[in-house]
Every structure is written in structure tokens, then in C-alpha cells.
PDB file of N, CA and C in Angstrom:
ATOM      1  N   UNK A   1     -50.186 -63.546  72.683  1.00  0.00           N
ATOM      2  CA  UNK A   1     -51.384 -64.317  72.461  1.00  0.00           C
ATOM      3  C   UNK A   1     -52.392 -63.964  73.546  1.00  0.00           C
ATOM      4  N   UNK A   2     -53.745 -63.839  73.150  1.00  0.00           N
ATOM      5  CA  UNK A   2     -54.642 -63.274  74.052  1.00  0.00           C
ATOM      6  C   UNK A   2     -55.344 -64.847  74.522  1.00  0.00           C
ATOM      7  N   UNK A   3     -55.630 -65.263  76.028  1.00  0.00           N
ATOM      8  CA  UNK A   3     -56.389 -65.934  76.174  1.00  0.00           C
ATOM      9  C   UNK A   3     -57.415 -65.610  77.333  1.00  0.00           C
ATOM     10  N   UNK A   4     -58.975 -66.282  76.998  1.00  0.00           N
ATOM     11  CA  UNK A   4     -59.629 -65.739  77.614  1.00  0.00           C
ATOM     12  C   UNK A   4     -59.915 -64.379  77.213  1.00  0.00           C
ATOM     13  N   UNK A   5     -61.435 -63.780  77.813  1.00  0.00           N
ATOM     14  CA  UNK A   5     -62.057 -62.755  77.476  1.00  0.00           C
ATOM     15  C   UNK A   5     -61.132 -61.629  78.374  1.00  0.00           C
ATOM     16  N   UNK A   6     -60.679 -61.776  79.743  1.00  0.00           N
ATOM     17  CA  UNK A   6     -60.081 -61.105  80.418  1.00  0.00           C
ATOM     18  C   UNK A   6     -58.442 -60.526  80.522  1.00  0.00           C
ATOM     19  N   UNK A   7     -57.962 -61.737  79.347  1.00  0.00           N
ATOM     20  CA  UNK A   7     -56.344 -62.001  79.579  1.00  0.00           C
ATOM     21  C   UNK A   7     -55.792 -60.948  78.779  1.00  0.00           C
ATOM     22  N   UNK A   8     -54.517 -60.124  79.342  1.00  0.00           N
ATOM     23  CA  UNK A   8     -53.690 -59.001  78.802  1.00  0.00           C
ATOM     24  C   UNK A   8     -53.211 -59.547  77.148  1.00  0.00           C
ATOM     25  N   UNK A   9     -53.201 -59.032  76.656  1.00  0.00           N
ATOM     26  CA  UNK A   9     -52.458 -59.345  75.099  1.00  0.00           C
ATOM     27  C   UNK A   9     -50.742 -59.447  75.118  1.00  0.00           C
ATOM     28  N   UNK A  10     -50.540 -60.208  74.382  1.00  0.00           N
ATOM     29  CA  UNK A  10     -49.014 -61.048  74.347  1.00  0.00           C
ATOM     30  C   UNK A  10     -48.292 -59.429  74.294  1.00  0.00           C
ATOM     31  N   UNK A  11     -46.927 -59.628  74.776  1.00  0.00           N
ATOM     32  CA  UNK A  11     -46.348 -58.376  74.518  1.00  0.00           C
ATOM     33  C   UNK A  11     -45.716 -58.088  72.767  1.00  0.00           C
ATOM     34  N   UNK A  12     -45.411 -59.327  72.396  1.00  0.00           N
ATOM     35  CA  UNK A  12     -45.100 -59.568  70.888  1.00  0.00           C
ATOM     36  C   UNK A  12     -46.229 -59.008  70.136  1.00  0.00           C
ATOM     37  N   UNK A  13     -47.367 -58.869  70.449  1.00  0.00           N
ATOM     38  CA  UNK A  13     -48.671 -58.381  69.492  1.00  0.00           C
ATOM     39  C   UNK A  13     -48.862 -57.115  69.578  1.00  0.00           C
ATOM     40  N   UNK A  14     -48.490 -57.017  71.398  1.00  0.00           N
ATOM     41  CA  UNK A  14     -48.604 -55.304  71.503  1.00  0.00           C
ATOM     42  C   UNK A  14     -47.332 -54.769  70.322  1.00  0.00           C
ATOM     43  N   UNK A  15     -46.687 -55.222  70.972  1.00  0.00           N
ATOM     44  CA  UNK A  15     -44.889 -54.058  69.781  1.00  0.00           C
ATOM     45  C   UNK A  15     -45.411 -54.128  68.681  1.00  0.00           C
ATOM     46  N   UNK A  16     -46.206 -55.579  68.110  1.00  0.00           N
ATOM     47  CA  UNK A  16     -46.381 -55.216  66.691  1.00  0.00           C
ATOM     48  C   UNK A  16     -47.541 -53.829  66.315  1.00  0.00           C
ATOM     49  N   UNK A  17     -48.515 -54.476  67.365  1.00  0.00           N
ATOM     50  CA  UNK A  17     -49.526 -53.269  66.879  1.00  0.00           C
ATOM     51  C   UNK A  17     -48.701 -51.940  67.310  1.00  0.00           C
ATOM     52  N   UNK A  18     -47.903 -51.527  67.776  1.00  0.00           N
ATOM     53  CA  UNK A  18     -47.746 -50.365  68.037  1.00  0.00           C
ATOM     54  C   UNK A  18     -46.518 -50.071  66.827  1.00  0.00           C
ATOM     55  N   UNK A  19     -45.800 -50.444  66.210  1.00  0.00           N
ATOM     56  CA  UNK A  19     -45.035 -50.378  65.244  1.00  0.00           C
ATOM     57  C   UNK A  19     -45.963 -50.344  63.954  1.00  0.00           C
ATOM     58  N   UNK A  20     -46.878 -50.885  63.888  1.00  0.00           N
ATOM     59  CA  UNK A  20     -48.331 -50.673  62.714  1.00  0.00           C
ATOM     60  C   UNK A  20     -48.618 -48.984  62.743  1.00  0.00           C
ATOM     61  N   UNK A  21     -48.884 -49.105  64.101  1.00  0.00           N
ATOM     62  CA  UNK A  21     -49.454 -47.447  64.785  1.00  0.00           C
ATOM     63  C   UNK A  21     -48.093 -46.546  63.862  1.00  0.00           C
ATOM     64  N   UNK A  22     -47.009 -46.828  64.722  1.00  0.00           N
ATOM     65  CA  UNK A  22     -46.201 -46.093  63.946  1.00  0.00           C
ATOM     66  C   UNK A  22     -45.741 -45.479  62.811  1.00  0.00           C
ATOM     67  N   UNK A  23     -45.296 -46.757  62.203  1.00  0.00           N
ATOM     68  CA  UNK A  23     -45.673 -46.808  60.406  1.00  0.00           C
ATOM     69  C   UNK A  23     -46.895 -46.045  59.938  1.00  0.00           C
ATOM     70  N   UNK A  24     -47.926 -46.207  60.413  1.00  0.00           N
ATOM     71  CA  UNK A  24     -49.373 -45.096  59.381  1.00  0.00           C
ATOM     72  C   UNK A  24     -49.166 -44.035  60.227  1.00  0.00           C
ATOM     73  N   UNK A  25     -48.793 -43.635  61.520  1.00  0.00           N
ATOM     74  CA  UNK A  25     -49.234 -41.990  61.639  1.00  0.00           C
ATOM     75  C   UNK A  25     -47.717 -41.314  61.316  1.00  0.00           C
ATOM     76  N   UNK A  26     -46.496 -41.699  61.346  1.00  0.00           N
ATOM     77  CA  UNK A  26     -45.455 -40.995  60.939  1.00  0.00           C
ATOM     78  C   UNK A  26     -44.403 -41.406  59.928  1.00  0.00           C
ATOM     79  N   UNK A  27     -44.564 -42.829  59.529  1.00  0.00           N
ATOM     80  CA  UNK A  27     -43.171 -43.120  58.439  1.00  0.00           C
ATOM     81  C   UNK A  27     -44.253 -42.758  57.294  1.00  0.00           C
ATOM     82  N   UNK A  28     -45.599 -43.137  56.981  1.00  0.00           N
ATOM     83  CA  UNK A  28     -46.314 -43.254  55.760  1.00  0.00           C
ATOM     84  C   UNK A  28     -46.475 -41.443  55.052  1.00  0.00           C
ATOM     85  N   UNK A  29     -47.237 -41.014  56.297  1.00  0.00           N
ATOM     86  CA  UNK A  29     -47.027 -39.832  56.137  1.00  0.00           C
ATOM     87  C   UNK A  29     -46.029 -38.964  55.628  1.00  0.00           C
ATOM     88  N   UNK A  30     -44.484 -38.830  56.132  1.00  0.00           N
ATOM     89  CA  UNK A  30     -43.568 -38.446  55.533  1.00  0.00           C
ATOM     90  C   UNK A  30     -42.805 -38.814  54.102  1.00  0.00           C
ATOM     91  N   UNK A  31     -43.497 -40.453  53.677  1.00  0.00           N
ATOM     92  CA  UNK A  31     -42.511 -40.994  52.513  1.00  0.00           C
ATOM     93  C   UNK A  31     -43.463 -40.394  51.463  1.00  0.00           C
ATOM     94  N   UNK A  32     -44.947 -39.857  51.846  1.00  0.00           N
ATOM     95  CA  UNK A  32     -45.966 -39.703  51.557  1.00  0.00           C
ATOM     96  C   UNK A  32     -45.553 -38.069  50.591  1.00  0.00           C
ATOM     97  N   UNK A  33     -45.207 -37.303  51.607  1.00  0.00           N
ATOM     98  CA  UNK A  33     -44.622 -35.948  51.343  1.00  0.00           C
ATOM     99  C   UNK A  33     -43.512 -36.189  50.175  1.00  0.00           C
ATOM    100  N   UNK A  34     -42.184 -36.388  50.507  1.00  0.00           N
ATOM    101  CA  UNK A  34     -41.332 -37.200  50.222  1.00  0.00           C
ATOM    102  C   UNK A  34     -41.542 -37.203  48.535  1.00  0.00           C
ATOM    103  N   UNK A  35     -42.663 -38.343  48.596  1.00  0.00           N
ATOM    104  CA  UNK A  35     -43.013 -38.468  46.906  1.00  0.00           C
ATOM    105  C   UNK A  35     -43.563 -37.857  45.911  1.00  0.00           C
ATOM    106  N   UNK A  36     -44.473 -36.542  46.373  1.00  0.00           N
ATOM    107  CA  UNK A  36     -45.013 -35.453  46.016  1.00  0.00           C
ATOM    108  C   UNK A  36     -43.790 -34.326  45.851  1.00  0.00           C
ATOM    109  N   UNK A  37     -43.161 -34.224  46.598  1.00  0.00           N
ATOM    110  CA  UNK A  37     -42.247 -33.469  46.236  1.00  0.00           C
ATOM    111  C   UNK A  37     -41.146 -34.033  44.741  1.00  0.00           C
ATOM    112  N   UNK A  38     -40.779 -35.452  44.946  1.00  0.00           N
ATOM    113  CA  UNK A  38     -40.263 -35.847  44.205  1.00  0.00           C
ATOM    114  C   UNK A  38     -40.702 -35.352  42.706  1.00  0.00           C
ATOM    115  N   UNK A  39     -41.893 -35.955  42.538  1.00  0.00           N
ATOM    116  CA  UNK A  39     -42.779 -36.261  41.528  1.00  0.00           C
ATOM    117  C   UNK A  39     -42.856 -34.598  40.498  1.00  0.00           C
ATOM    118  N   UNK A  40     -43.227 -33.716  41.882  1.00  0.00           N
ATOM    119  CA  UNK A  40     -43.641 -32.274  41.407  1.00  0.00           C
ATOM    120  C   UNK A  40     -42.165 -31.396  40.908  1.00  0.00           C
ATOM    121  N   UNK A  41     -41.008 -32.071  41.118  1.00  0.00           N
ATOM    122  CA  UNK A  41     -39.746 -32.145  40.862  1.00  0.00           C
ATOM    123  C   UNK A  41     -39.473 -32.288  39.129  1.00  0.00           C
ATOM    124  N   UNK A  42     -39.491 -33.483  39.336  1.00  0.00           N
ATOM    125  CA  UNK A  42     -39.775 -34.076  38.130  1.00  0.00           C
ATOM    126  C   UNK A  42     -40.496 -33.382  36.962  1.00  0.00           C
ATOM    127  N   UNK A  43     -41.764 -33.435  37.475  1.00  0.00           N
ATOM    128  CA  UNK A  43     -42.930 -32.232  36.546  1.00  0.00           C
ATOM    129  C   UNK A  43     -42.004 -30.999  35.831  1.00  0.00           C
ATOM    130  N   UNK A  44     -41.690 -30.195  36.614  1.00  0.00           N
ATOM    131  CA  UNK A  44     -40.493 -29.165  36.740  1.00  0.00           C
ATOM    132  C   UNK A  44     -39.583 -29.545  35.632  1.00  0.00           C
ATOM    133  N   UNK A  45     -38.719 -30.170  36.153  1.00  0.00           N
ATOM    134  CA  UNK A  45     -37.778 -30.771  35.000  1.00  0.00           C
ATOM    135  C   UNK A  45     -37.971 -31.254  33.582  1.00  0.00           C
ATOM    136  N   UNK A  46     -39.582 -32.074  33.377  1.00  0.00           N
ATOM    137  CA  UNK A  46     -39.649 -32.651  32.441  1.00  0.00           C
ATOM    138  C   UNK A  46     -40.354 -30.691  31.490  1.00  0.00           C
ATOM    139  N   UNK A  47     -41.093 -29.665  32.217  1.00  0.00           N
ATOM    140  CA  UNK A  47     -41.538 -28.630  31.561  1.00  0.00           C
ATOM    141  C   UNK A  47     -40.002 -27.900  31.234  1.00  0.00           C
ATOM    142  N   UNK A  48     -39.172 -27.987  31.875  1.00  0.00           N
ATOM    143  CA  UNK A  48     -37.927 -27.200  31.525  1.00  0.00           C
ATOM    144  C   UNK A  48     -37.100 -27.473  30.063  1.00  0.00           C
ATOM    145  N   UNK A  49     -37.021 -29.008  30.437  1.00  0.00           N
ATOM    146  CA  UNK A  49     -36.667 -29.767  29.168  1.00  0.00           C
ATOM    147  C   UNK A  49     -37.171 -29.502  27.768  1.00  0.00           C
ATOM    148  N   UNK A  50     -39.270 -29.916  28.089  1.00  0.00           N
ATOM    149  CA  UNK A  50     -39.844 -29.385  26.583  1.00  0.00           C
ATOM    150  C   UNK A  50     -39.420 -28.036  26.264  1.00  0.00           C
ATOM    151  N   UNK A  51     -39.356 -27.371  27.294  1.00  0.00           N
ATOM    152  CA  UNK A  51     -39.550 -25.874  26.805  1.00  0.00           C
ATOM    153  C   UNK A  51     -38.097 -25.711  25.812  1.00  0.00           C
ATOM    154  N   UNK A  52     -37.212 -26.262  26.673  1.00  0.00           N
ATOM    155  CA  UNK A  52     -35.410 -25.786  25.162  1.00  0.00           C
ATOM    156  C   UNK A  52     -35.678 -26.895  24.505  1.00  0.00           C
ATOM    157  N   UNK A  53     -36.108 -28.127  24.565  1.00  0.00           N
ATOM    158  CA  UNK A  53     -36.559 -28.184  23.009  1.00  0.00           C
ATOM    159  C   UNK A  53     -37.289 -27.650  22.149  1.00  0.00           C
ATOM    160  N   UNK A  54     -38.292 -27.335  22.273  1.00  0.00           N
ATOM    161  CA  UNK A  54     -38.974 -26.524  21.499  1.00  0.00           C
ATOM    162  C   UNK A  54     -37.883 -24.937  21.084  1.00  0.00           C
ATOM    163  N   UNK A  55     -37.578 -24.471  22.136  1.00  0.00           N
ATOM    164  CA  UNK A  55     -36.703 -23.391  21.462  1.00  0.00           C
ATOM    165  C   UNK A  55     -35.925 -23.455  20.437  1.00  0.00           C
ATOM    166  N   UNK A  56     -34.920 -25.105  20.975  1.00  0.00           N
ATOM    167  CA  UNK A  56     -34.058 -25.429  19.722  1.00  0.00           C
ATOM    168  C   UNK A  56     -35.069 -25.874  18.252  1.00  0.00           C
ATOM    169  N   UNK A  57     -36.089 -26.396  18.474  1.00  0.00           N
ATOM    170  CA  UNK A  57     -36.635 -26.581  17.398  1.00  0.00           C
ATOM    171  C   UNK A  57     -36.566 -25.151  16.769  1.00  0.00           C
ATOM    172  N   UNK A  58     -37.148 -24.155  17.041  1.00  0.00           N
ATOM    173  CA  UNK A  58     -37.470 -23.317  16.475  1.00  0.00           C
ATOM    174  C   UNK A  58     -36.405 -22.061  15.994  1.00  0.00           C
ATOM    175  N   UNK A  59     -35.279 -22.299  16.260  1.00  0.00           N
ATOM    176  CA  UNK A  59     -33.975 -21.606  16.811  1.00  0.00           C
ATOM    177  C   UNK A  59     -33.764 -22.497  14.885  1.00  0.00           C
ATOM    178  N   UNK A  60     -33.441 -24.033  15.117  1.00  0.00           N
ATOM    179  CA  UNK A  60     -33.233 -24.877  13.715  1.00  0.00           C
ATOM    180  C   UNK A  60     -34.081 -24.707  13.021  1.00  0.00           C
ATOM    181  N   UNK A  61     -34.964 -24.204  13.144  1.00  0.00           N
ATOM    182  CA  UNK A  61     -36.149 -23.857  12.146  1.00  0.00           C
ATOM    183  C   UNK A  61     -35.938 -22.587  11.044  1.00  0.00           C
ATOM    184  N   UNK A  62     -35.480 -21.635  11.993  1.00  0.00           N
ATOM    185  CA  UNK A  62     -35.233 -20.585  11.556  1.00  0.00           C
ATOM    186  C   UNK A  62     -33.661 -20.515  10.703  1.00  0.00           C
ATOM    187  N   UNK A  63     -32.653 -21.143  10.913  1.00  0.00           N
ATOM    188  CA  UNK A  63     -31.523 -21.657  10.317  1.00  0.00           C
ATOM    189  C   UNK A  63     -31.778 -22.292   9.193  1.00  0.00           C
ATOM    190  N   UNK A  64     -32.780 -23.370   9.568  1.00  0.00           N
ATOM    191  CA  UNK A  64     -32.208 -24.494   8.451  1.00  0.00           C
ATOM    192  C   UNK A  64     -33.567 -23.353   7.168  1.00  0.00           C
ATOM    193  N   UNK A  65     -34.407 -22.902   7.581  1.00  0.00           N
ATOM    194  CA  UNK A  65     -35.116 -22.165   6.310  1.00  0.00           C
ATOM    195  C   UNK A  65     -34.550 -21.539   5.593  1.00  0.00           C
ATOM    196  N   UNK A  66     -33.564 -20.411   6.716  1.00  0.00           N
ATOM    197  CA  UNK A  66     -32.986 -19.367   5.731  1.00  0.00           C
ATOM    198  C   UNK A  66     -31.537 -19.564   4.814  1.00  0.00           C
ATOM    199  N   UNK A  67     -31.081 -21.447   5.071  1.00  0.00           N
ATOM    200  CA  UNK A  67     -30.308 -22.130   4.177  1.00  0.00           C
ATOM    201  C   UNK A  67     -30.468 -22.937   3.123  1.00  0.00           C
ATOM    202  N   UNK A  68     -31.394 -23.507   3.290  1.00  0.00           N
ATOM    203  CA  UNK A  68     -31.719 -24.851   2.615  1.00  0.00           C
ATOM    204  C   UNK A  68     -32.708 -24.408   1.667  1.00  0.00           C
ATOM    205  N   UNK A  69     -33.056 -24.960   0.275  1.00  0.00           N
ATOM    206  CA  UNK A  69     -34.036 -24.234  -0.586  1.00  0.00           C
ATOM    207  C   UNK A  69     -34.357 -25.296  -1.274  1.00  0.00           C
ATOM    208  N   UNK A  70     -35.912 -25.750  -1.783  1.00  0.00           N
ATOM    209  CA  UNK A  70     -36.036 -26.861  -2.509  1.00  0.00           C
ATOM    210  C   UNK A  70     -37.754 -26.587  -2.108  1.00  0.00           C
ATOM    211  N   UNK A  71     -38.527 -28.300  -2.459  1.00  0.00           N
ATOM    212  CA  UNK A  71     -39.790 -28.734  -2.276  1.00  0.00           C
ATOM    213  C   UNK A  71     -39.408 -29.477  -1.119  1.00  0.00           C
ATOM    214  N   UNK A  72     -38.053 -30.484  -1.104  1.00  0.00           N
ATOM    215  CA  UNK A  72     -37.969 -31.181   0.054  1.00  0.00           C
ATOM    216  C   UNK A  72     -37.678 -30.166   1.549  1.00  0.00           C
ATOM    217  N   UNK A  73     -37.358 -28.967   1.381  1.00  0.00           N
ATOM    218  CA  UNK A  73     -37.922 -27.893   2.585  1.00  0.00           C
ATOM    219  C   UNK A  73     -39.088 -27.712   3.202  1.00  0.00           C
ATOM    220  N   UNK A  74     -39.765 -27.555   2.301  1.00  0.00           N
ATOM    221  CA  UNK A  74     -41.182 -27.458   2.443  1.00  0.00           C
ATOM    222  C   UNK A  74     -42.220 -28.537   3.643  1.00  0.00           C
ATOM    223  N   UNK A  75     -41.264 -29.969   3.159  1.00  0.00           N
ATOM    224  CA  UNK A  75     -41.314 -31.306   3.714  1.00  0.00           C
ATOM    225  C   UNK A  75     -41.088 -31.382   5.156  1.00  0.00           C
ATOM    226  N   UNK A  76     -39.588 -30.630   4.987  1.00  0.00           N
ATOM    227  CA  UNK A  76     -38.972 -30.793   6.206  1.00  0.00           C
ATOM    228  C   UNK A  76     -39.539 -30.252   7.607  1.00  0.00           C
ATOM    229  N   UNK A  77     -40.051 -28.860   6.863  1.00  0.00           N
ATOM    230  CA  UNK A  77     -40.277 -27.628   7.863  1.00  0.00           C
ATOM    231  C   UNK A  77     -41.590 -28.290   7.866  1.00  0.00           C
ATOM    232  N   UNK A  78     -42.590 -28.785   7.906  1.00  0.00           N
ATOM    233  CA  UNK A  78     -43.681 -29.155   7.908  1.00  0.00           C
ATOM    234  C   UNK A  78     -43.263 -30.410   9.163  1.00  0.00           C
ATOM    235  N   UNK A  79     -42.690 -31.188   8.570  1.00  0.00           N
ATOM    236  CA  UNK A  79     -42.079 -32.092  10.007  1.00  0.00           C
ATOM    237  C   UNK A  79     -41.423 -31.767  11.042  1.00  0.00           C
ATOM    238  N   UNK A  80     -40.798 -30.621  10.810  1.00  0.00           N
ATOM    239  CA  UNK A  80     -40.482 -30.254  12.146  1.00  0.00           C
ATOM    240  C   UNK A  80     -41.698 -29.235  12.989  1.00  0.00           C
ATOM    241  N   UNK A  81     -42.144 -28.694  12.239  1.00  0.00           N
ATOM    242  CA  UNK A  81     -42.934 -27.934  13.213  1.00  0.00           C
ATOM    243  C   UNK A  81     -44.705 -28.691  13.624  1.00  0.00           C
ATOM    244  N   UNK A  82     -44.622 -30.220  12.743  1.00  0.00           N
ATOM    245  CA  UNK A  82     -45.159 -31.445  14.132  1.00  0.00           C
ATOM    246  C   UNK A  82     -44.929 -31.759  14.890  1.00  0.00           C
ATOM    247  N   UNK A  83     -43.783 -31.436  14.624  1.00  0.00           N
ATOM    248  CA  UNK A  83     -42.840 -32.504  15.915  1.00  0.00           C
ATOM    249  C   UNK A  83     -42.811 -31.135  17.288  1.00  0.00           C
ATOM    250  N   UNK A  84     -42.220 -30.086  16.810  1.00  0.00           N
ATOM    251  CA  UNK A  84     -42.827 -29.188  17.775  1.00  0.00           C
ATOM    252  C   UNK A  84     -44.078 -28.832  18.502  1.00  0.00           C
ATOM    253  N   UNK A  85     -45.046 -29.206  17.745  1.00  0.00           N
ATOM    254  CA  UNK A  85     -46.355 -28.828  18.349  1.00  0.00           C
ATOM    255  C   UNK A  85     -47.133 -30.207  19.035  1.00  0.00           C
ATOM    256  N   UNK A  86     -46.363 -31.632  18.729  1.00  0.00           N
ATOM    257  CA  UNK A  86     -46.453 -32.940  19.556  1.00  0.00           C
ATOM    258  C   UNK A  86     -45.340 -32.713  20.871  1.00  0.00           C
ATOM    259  N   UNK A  87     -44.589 -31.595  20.932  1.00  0.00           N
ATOM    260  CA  UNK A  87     -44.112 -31.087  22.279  1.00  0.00           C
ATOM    261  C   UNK A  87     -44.814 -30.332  23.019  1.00  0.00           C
ATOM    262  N   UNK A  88     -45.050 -29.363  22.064  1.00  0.00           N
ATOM    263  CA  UNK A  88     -46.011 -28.178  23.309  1.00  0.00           C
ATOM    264  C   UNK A  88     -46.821 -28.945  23.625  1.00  0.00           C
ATOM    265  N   UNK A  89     -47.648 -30.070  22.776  1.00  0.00           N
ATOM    266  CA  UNK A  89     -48.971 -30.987  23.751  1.00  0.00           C
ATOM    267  C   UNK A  89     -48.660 -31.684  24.967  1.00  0.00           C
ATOM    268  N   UNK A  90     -47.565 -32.193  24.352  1.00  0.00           N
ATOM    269  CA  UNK A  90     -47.240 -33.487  25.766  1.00  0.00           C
ATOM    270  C   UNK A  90     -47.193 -31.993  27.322  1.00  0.00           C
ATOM    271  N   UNK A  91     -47.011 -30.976  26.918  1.00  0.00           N
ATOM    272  CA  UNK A  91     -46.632 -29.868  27.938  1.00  0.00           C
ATOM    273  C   UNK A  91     -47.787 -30.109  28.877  1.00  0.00           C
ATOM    274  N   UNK A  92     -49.089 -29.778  27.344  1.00  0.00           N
ATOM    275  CA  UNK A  92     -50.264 -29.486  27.893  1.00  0.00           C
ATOM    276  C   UNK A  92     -51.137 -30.342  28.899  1.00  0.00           C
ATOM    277  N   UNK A  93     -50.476 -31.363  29.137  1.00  0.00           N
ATOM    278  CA  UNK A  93     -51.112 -33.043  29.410  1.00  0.00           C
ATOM    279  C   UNK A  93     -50.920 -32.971  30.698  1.00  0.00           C
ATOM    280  N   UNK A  94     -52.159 -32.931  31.616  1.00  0.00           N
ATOM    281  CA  UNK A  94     -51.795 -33.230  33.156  1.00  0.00           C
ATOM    282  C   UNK A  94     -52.019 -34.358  33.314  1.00  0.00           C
ATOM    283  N   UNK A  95     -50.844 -35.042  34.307  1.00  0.00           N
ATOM    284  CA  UNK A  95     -50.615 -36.275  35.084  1.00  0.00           C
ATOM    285  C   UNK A  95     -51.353 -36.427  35.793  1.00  0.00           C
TER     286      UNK A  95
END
């Protein structure tokens, strides 16, 4: 507790302010890093993922055409290759 214009500051206020100090120039900073890395991790993983789906889409695409024969083909392959190209978008989408 500070009293008076002249009086030293409590030592309890100093530790705190200096543990404040602490916390913003070196714990914030590093959890700071920390989460960017995480995040850009992630990014990574989630482009790895679309990408073999989309392969498998197109891998089943190519299977199920050169088996299956009808109008309801026509249907199918039309839905799947939305559903593929509502993948490559989400790719395209920055966070």
C-alpha cells in the first residue's frame, strides 16, 4: 500500500506488478507462439485430410461408373462430384 506522495510501494504490489511484467513480456509471448504453431498444424492436417478425400472420392468415382449402369448413375455421379467440389472449396477458404 502506497501512502503519502513520498512513501515506497507495499512489497505485495511490487511482486504483483512485477509478475504482471512477467506474464506480458515472456509467458504471453511464448503461449502466443505456442498457438500459431498449433493452429498452422492443424491447417496442415485439416489440407491433408481434404486432399485423400477427395482422392477417394474420385478413386469411387471411377469404380462405381465403370460398374453400376442406369439413370439413377447419372444421379449418383452428379452427387458425388458436389460433394467433391464442396471439398476442394472448404480447401479454398482462408481462416
Amino acid at each position: 500500500m502506497i501512502r503519502g506522495s513520498n512513501a515506497i510501494p507495499d512489497l505485495a504490489v511490487m511482486g504483483g506488478m512485477m509478475e504482471k511484467e512477467q506474464i506480458r513480456t515472456v509467458i504471453a509471448p511464448e503461449h502466443d507462439r505456442m498457438h500459431h504453431d498449433h493452429q498452422n498444424k492443424l491447417k496442415s492436417d485439416e489440407k491433408i485430410l481434404l486432399d485423400q478425400m477427395v482422392n477417394h472420392f474420385k478413386k469411387f468415382e471411377g469404380e462405381f461408373k465403370n460398374a453400376a449402369q442406369g439413370d439413377w448413375v447419372k444421379s449418383a455421379m452428379s452427387e458425388l462430384n458436389d460433394i467433391s467440389d464442396d471439398l476442394k472449396h472448404i480447401q479454398d477458404i482462408e481462416v
